[in-house]
PDB file of N, CA and C in Angstrom:
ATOM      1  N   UNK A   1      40.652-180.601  70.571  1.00  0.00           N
ATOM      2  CA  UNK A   1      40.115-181.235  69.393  1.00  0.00           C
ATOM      3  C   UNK A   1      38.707-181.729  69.712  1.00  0.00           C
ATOM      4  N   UNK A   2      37.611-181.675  69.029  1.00  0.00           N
ATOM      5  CA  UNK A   2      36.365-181.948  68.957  1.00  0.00           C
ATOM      6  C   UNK A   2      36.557-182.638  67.956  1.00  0.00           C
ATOM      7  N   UNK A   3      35.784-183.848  68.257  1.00  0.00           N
ATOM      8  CA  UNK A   3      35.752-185.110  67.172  1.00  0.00           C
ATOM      9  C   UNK A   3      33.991-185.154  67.118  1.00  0.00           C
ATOM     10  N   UNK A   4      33.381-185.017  66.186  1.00  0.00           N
ATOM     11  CA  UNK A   4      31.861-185.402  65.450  1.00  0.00           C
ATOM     12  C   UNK A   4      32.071-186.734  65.045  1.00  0.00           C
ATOM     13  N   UNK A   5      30.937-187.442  65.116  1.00  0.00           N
ATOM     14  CA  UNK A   5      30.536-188.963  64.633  1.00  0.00           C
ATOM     15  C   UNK A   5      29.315-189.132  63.605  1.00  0.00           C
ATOM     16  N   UNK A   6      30.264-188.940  62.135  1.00  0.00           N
ATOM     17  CA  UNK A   6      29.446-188.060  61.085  1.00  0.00           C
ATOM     18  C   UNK A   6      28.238-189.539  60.883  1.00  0.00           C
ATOM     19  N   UNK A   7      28.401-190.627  61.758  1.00  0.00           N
ATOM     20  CA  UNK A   7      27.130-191.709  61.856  1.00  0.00           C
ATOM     21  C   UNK A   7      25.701-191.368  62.730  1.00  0.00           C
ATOM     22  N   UNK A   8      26.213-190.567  63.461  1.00  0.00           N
ATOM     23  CA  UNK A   8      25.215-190.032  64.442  1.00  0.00           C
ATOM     24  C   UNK A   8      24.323-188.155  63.778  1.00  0.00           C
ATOM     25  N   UNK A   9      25.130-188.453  62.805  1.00  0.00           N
ATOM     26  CA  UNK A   9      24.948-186.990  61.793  1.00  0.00           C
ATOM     27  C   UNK A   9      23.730-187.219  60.835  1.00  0.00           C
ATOM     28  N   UNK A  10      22.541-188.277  60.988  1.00  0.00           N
ATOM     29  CA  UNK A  10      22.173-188.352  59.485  1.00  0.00           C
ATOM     30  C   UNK A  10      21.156-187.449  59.114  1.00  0.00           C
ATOM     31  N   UNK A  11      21.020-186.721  59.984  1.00  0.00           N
ATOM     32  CA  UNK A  11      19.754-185.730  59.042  1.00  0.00           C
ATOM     33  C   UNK A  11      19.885-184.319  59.976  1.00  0.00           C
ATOM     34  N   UNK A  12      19.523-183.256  59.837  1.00  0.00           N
ATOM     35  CA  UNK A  12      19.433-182.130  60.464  1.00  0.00           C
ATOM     36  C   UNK A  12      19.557-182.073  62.010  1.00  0.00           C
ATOM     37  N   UNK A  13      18.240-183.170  62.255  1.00  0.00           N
ATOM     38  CA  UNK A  13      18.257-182.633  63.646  1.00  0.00           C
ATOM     39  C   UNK A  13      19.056-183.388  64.419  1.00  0.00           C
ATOM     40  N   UNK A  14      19.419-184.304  63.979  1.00  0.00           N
ATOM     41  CA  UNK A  14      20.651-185.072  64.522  1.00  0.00           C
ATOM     42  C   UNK A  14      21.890-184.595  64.180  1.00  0.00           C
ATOM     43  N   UNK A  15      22.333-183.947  63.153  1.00  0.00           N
ATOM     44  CA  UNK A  15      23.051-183.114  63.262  1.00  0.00           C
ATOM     45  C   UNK A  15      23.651-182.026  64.138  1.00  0.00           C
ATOM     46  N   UNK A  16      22.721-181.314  64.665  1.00  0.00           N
ATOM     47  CA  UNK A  16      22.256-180.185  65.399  1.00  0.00           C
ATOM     48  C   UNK A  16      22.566-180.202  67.057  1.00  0.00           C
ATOM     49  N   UNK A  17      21.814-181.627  67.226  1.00  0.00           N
ATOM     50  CA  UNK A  17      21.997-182.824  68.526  1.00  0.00           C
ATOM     51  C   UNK A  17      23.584-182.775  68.522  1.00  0.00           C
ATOM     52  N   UNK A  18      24.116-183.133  67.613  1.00  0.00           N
ATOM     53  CA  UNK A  18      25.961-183.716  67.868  1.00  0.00           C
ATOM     54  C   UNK A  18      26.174-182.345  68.361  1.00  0.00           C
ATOM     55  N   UNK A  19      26.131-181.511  67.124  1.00  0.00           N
ATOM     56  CA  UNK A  19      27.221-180.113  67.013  1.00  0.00           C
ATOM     57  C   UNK A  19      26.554-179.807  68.783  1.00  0.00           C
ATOM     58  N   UNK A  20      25.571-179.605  69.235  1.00  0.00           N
ATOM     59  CA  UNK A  20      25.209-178.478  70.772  1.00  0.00           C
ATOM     60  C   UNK A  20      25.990-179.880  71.611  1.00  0.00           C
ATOM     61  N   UNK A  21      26.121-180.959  71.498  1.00  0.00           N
ATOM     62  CA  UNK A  21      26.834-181.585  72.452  1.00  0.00           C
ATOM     63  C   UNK A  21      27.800-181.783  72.431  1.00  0.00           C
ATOM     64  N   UNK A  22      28.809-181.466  71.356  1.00  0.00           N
ATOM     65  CA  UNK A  22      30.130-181.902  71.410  1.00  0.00           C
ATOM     66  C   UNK A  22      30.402-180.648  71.436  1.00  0.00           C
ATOM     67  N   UNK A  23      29.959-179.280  71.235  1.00  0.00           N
ATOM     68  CA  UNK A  23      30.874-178.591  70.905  1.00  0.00           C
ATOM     69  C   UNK A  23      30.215-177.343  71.892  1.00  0.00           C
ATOM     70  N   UNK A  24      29.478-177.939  73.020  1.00  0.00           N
ATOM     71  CA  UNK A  24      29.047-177.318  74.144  1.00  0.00           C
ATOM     72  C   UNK A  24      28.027-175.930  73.878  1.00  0.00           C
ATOM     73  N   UNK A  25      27.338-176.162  73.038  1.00  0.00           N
ATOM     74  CA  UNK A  25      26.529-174.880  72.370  1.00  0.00           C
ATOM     75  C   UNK A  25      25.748-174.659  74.117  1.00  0.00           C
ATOM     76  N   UNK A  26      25.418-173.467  73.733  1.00  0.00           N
ATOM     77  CA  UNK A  26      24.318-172.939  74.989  1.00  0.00           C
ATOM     78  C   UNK A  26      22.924-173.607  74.650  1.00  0.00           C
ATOM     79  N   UNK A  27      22.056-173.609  75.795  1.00  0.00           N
ATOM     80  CA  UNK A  27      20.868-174.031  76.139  1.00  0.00           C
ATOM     81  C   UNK A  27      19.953-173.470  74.898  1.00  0.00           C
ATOM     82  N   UNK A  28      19.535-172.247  74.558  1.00  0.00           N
ATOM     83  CA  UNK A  28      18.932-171.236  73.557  1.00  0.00           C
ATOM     84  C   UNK A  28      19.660-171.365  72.481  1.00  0.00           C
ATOM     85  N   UNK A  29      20.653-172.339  71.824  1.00  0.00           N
ATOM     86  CA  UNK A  29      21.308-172.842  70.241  1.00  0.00           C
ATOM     87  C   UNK A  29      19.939-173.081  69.384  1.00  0.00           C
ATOM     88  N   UNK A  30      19.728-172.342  68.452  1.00  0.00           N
ATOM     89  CA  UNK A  30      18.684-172.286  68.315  1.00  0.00           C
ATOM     90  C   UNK A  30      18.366-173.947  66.779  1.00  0.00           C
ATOM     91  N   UNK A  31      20.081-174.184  66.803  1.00  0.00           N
ATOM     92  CA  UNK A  31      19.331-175.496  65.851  1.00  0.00           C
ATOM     93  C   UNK A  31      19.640-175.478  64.425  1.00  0.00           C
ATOM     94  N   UNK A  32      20.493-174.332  64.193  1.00  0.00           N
ATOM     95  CA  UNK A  32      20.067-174.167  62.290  1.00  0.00           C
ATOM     96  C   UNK A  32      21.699-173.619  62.153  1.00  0.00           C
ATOM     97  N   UNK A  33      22.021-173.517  60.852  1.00  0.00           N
ATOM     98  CA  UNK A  33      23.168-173.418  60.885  1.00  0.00           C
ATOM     99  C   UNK A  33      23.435-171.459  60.830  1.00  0.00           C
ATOM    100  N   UNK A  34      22.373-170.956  61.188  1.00  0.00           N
ATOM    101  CA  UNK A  34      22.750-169.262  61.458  1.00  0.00           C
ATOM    102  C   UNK A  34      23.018-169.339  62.725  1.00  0.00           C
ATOM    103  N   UNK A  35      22.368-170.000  63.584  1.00  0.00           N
ATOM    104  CA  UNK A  35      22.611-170.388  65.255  1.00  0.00           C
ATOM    105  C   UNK A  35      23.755-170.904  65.342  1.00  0.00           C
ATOM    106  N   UNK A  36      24.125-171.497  64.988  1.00  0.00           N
ATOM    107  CA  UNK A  36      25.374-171.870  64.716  1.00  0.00           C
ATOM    108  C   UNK A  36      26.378-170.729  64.549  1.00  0.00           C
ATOM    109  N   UNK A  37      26.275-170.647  63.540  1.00  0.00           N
ATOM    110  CA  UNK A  37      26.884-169.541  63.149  1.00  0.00           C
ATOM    111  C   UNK A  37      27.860-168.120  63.967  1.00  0.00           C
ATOM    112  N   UNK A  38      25.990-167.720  64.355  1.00  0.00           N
ATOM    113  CA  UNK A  38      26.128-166.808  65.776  1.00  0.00           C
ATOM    114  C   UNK A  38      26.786-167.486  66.891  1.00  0.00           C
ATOM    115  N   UNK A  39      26.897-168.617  67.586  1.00  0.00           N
ATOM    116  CA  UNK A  39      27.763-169.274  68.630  1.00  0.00           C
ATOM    117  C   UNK A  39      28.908-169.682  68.469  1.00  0.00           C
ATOM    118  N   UNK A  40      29.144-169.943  67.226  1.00  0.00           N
ATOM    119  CA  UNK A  40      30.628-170.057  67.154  1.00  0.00           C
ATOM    120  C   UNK A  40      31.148-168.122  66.957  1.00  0.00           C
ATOM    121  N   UNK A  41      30.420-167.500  66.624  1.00  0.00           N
ATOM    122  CA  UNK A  41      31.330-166.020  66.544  1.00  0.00           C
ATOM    123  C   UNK A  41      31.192-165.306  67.941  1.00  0.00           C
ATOM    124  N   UNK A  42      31.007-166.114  68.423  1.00  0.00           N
ATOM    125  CA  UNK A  42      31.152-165.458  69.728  1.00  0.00           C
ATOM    126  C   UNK A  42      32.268-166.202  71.098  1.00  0.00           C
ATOM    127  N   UNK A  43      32.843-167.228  70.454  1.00  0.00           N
ATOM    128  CA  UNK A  43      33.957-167.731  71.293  1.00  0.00           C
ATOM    129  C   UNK A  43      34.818-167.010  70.292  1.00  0.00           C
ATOM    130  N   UNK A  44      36.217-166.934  71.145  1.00  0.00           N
ATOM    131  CA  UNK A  44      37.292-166.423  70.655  1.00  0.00           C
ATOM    132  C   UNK A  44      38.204-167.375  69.915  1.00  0.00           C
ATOM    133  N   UNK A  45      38.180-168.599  70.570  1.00  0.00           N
ATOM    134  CA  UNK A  45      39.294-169.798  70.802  1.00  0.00           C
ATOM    135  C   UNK A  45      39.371-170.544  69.718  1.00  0.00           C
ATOM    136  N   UNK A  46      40.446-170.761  68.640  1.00  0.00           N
ATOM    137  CA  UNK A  46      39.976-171.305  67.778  1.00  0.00           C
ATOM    138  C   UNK A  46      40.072-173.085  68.323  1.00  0.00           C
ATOM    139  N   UNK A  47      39.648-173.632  67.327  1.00  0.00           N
ATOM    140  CA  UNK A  47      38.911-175.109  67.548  1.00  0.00           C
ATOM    141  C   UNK A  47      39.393-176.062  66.185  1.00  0.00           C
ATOM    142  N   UNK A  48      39.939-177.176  66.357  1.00  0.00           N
ATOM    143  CA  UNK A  48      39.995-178.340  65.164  1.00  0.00           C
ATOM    144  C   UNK A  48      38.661-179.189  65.587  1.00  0.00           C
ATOM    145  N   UNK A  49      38.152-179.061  64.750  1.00  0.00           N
ATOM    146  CA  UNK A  49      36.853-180.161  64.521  1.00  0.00           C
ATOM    147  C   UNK A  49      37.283-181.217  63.541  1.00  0.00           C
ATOM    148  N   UNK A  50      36.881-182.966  63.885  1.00  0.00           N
ATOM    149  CA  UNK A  50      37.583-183.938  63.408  1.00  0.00           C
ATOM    150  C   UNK A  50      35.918-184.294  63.041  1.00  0.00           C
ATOM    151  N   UNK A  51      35.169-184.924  61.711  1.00  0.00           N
ATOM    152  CA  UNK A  51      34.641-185.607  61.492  1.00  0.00           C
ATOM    153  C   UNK A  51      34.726-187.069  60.757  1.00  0.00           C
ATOM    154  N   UNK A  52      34.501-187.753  62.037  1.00  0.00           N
ATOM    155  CA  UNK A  52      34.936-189.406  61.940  1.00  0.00           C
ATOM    156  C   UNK A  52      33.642-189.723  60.690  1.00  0.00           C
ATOM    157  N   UNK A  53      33.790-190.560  59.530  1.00  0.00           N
ATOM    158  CA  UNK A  53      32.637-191.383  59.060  1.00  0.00           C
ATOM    159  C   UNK A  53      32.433-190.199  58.478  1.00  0.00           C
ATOM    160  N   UNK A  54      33.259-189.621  57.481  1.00  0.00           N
ATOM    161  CA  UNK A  54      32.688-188.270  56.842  1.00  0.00           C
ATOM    162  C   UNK A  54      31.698-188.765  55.424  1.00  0.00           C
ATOM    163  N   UNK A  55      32.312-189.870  54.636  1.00  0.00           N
ATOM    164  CA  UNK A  55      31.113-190.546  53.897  1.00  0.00           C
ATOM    165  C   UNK A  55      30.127-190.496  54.499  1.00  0.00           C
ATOM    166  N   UNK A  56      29.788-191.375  55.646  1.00  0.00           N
ATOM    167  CA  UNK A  56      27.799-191.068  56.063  1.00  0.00           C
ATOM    168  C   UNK A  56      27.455-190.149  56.192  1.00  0.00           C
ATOM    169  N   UNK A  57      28.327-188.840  56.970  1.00  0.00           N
ATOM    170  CA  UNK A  57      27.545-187.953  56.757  1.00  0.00           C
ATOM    171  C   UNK A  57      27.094-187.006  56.027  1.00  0.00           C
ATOM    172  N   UNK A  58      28.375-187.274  54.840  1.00  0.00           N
ATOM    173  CA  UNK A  58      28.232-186.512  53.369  1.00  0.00           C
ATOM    174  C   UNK A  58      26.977-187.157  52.556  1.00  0.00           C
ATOM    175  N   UNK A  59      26.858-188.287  52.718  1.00  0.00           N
ATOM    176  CA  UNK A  59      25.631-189.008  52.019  1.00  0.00           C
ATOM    177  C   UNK A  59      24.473-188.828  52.515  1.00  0.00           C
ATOM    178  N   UNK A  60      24.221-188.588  54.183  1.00  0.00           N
ATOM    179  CA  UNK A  60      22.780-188.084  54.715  1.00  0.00           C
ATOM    180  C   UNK A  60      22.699-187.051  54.239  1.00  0.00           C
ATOM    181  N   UNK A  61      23.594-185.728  54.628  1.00  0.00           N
ATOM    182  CA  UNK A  61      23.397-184.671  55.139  1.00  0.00           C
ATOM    183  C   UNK A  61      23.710-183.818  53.446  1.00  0.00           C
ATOM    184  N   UNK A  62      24.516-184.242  52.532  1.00  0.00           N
ATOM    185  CA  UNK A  62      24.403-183.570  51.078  1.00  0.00           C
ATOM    186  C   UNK A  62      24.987-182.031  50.961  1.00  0.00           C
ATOM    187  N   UNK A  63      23.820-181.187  50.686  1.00  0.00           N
ATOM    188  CA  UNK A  63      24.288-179.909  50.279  1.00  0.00           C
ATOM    189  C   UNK A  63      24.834-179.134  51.980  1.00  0.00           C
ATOM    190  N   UNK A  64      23.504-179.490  52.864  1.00  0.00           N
ATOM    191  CA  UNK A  64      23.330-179.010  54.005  1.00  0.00           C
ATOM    192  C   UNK A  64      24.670-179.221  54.762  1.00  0.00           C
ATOM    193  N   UNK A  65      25.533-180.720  54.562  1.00  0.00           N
ATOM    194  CA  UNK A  65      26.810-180.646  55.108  1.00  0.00           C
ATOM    195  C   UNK A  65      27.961-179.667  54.804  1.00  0.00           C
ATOM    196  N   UNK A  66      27.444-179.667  53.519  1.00  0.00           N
ATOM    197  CA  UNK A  66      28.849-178.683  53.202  1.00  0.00           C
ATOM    198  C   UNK A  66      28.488-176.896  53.304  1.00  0.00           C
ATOM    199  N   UNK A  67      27.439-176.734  53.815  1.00  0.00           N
ATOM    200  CA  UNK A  67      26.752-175.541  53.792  1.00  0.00           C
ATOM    201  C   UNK A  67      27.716-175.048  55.577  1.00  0.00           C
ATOM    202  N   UNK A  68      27.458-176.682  56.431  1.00  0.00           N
ATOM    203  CA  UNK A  68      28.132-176.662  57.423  1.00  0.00           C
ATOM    204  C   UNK A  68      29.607-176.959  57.384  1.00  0.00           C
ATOM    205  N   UNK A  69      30.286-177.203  56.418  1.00  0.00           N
ATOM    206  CA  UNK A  69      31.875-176.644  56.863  1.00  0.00           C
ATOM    207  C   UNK A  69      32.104-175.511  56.453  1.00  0.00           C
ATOM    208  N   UNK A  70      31.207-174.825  55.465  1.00  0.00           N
ATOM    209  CA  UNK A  70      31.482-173.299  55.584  1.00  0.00           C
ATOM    210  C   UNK A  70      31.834-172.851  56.776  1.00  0.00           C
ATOM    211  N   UNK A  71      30.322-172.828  57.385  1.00  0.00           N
ATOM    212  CA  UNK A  71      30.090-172.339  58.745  1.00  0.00           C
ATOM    213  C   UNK A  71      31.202-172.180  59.537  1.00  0.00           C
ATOM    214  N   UNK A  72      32.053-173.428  58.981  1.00  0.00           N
ATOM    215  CA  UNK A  72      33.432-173.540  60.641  1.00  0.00           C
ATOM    216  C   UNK A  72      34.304-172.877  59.806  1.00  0.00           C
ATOM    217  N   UNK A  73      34.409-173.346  58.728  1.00  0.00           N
ATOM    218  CA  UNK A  73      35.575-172.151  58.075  1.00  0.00           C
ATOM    219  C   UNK A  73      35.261-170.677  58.327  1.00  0.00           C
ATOM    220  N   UNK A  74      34.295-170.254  57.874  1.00  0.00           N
ATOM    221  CA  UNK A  74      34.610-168.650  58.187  1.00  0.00           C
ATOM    222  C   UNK A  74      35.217-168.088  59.985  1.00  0.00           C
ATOM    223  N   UNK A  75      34.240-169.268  60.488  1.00  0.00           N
ATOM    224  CA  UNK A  75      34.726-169.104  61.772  1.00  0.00           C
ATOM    225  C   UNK A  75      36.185-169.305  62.609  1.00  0.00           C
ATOM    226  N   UNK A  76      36.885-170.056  61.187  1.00  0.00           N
ATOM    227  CA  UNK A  76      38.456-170.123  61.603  1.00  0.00           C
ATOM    228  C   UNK A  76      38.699-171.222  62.299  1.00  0.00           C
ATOM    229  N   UNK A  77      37.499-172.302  61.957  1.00  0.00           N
ATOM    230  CA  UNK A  77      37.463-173.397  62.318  1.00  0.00           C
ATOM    231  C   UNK A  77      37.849-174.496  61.341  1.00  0.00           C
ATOM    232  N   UNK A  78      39.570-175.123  61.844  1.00  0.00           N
ATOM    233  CA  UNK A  78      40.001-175.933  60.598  1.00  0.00           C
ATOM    234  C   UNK A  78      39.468-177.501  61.230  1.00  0.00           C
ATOM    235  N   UNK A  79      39.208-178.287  60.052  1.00  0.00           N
ATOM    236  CA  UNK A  79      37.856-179.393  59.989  1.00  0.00           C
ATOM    237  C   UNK A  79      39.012-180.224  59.042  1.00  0.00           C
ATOM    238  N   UNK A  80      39.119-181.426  60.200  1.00  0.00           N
ATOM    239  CA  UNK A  80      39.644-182.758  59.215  1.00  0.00           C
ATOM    240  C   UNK A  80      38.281-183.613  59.139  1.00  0.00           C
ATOM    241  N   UNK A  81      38.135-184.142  58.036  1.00  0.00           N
ATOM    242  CA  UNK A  81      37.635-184.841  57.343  1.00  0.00           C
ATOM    243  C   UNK A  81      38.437-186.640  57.497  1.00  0.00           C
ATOM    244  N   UNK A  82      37.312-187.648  58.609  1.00  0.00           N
ATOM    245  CA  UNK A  82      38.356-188.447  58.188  1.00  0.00           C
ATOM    246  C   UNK A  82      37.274-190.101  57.801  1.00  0.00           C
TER     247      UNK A  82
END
């Protein structure tokens, strides 16, 4: 389980910051949610991602957050919201 601290989430690049550290992205993660994208389709393993404080980060982060639970969904990445 990977737990995000959707307080430490409030804008892009802090965003970006959580996801390559909690969720061990490579050095060259390039930051955006296609980079993303591409690094999660390349592990096999699926993953529960927990975002603690999902209000703050739904309120920083807006369209761009939910642009990012796509991201984990297609990837077969199931995401509690808490």
């Amino acid at each position: 389980m990977i737990i995000l601290d959707g307080k430490r989430m409030g804008d892009r690049d802090a965003l970006h910051a959580e996801l390559k550290e909690k969720l061990g992205l490579p050095s060259y993660y390039g930051g955006n949610l296609d980079a993303l994208n591409d690094c999660l389709g390349e592990r096999r393993e699926n993953a529960l991602v927990v975002i603690r404080d999902f209000g703050d980060f739904a309120e920083s982060c807006g369209a761009y957050g939910m642009k990012l639970l796509r991201v984990f969904n297609d990837n077969g990445i199931q995401v509690i919201l808490d």
